[in-house]
Protein backbone atom coordinates (compact mmCIF):
# COMPACT_ATOMS: atom_id res chain seq x y z
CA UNK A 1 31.52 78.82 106.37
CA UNK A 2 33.33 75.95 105.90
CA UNK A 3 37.11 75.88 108.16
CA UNK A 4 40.30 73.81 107.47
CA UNK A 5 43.02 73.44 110.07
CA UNK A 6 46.88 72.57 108.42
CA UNK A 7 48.29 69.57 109.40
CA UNK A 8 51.49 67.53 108.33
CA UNK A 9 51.55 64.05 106.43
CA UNK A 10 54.70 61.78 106.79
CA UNK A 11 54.56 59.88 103.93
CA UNK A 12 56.33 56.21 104.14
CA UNK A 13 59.21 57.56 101.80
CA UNK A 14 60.10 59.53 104.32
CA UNK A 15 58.66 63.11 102.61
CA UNK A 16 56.69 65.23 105.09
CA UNK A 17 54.86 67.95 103.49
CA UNK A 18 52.01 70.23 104.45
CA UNK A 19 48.05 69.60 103.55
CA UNK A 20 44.85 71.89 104.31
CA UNK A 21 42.73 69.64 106.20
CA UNK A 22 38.75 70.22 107.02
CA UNK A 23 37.30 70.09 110.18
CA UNK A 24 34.11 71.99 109.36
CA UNK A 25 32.16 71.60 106.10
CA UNK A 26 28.85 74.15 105.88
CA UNK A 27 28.79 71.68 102.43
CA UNK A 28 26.07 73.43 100.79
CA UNK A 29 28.22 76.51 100.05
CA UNK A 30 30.67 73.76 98.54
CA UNK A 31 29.08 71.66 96.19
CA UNK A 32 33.14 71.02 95.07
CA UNK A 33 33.54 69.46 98.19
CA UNK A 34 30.62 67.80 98.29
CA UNK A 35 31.26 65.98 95.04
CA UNK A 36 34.72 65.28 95.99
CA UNK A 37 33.36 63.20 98.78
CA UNK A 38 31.11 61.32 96.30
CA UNK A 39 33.88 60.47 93.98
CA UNK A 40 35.57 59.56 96.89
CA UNK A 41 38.45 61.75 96.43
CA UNK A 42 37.98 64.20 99.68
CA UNK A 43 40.53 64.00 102.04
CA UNK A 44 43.29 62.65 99.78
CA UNK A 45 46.62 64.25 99.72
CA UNK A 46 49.28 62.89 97.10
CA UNK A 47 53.23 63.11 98.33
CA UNK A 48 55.31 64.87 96.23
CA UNK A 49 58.17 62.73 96.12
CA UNK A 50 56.83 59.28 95.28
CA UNK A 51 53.02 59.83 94.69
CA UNK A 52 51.53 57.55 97.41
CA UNK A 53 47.73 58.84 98.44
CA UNK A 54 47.44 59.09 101.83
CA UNK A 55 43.50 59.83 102.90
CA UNK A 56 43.41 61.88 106.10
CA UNK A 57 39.89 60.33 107.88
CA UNK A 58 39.91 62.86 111.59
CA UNK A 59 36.44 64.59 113.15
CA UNK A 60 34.79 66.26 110.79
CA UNK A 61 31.58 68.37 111.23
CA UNK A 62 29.56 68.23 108.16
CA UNK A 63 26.18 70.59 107.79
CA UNK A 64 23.84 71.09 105.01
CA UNK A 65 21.26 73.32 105.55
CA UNK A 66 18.72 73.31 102.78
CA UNK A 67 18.87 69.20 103.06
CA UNK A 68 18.14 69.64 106.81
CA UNK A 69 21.36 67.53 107.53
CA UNK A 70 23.55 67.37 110.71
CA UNK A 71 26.56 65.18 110.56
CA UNK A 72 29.27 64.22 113.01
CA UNK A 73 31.86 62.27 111.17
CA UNK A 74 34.30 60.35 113.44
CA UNK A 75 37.31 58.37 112.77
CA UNK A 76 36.34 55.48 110.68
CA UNK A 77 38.55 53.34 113.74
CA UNK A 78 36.11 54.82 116.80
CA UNK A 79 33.39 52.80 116.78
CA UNK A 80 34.41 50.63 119.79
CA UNK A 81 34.28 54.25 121.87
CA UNK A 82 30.87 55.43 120.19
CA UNK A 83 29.31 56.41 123.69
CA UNK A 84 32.04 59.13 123.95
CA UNK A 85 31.66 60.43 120.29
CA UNK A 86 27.17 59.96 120.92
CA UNK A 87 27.93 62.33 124.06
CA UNK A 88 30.18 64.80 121.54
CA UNK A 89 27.98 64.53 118.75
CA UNK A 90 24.94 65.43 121.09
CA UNK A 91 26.62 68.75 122.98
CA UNK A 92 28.20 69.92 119.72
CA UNK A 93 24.06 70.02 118.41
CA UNK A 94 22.58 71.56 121.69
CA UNK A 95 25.08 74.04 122.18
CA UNK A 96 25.22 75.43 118.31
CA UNK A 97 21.67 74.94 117.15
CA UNK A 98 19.53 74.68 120.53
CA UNK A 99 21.15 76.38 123.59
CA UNK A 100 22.66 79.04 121.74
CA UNK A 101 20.96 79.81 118.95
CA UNK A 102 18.58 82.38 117.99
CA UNK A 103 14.99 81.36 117.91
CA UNK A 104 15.42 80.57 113.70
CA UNK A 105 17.67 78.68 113.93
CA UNK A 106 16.65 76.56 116.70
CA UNK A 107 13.61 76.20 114.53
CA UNK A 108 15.54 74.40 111.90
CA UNK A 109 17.23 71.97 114.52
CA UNK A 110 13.61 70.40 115.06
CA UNK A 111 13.51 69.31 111.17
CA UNK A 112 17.32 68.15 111.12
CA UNK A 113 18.09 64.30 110.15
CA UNK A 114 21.33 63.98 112.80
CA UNK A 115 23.90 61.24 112.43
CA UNK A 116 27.05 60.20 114.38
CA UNK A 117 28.88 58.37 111.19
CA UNK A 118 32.19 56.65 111.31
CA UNK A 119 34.55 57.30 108.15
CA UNK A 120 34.84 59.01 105.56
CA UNK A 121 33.19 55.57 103.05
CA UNK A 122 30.32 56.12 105.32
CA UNK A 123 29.51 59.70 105.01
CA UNK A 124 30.03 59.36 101.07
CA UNK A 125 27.31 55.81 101.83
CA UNK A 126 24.71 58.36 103.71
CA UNK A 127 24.89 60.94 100.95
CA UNK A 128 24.08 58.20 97.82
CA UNK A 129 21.20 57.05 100.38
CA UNK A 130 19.60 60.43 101.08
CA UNK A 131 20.17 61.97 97.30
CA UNK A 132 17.96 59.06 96.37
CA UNK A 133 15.57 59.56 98.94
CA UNK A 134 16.12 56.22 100.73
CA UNK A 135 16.36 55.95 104.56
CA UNK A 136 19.43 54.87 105.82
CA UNK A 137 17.63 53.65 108.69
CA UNK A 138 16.33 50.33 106.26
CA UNK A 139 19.30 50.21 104.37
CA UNK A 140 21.07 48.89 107.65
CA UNK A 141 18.61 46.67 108.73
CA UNK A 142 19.08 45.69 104.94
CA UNK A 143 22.57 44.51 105.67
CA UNK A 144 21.63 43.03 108.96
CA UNK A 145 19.62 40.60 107.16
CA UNK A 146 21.86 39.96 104.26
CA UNK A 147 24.60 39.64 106.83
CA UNK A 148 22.00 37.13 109.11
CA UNK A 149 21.27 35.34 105.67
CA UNK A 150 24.59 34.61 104.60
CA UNK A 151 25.85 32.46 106.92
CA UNK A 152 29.51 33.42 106.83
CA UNK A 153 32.35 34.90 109.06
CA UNK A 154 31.68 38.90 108.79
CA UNK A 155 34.09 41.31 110.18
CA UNK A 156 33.11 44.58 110.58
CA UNK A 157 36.41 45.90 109.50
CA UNK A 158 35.45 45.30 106.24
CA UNK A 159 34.02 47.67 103.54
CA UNK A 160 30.03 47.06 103.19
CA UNK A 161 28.51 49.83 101.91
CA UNK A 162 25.99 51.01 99.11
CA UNK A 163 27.50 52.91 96.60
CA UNK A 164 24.77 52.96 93.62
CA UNK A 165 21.08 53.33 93.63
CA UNK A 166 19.30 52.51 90.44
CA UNK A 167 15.30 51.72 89.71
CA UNK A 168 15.41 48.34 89.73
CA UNK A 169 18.51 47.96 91.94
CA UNK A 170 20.90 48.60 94.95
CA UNK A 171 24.80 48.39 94.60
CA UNK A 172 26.41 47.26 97.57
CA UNK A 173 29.99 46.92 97.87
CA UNK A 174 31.96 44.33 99.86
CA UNK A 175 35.23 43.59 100.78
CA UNK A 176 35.73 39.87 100.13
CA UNK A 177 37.87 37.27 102.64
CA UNK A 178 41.08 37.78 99.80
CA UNK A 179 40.91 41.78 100.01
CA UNK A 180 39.42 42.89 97.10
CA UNK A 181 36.26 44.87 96.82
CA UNK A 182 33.64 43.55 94.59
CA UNK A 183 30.03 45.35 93.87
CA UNK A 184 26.91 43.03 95.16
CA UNK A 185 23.61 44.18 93.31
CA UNK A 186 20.49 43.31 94.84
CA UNK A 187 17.00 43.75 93.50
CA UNK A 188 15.19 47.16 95.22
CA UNK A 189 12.21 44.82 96.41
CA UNK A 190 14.07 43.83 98.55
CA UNK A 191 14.90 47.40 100.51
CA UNK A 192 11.17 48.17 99.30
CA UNK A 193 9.52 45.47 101.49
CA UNK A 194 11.46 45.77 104.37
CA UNK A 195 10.54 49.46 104.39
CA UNK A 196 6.79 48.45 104.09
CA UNK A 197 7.06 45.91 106.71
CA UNK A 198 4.82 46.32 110.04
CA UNK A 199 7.11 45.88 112.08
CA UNK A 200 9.73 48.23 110.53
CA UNK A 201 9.26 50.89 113.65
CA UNK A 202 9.84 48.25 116.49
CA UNK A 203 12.95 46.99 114.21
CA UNK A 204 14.57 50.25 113.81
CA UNK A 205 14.31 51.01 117.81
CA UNK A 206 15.77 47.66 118.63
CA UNK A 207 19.20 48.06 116.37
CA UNK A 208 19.20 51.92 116.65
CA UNK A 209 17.91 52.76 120.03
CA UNK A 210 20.09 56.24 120.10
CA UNK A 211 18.99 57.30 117.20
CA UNK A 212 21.76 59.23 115.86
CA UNK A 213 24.17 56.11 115.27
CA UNK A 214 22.56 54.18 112.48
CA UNK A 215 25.34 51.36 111.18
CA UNK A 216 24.98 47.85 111.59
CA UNK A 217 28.77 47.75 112.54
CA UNK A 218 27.66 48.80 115.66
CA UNK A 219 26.12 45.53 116.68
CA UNK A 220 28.96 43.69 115.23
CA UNK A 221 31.76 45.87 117.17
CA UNK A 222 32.26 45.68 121.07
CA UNK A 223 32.29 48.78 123.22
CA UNK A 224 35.41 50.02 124.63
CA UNK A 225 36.65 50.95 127.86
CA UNK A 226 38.21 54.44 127.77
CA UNK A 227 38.34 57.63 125.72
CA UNK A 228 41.49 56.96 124.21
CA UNK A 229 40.05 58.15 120.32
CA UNK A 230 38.19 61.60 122.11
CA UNK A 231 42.05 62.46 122.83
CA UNK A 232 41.53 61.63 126.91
């Protein structure tokens, strides 16, 4: 069952009002939800008084079952303290699917595809990947190498993400130097032979050696000293 937690939003006008907000999704008994985060409208709470969205991105346990998918989703911000959300992401699986589970269950952990995936973009960016049966795995060593091959400044504050798949083509979008977002197709030969390459295995160890946190950000983003976004 899926669980929401209220919280409080203090809008800039100075309105505070009261939202529901999610901290568990069990998303295949909300296919609502589940679209919402496609259209990229989950999470957003409009103030009463003067109408300015506000999008609430917090921890966020996300499960589907019949897709054999186990997803931590942390603060879009937290990648600089990733080991501390690997080492959450990691108990939270063990101790609900493994240590204390009954012996079905635990049988389903062994075919789960587990990520650790900062903000809410990227969770919508894994879903578009694995509804068209791509593997997010290539898709960021993809970027890596139209990151590598484009020769400019890249921040990894800024939005990168795939947002369409089509036969012919991928749709990535990216935020440009002056702010706005613009959609950069590129041909699906591309995606198709780096996922034939022979040294695709070797690759995908090298930039994803945990195995559970698979964004290029994370090479681009230096680890942090503390635990300041686990609440420590």
């Amino acid at each position: 069952m899926s669980t929401f937690v209220p919280a409080k939003i203090a809008c800039r006008c100075g309105e505070t009002y009261p939202v529901e907000v999610a901290n568990g999704l069990h998303i295949s008994l909300r296919p609502d939800l589940r679209k919402q985060i496609l259209d990229g409208e989950f999470h957003r709470f409009r103030c009463p008084r003067c109408a300015t969205i506000t999008q609430i991105d917090g921890l966020l346990a996300f499960t589907d079952f019949p897709r054999r998918q186990w997803f931590t989703v942390a603060p879009g911000n937290g990648l600089p303290w990733r080991k501390k959300w690997l080492a959450l992401a990691r108990e939270s699986f063990e101790t609900t699917m493994e240590r204390n589970a009954p012996p079905m269950v635990v049988g389903w952990a062994r075919e789960m595809t587990r990520r650790l995936i900062f903000g809410l973009a990227s969770l919508r960016e894994k879903l578009v990947i694995f509804d068209a049966g791509l593997d997010d795995r290539v898709v960021e060593l993809l970027k890596i190498q139209l990151i590598r091959d484009s020769h400019d400044d890249f921040s990894p504050a800024r939005y990168f993400h795939l947002t369409e798949v089509r036969s012919d083509t991928l749709v990535l979008e990216r935020a440009q130097p002056d702010g706005m977002v613009r959609a950069a197709p590129i041909p699906r030969v591309m995606y198709d032979a780096l996922a034939g390459a022979p040294e695709l295995a070797a690759s995908i160890d090298l930039a994803f050696p945990d195995g559970l946190l698979v964004d290029h950000r994370a090479i681009l983003v230096p680890e942090a000293e503390g635990s300041e976004q686990l609440g420590a």
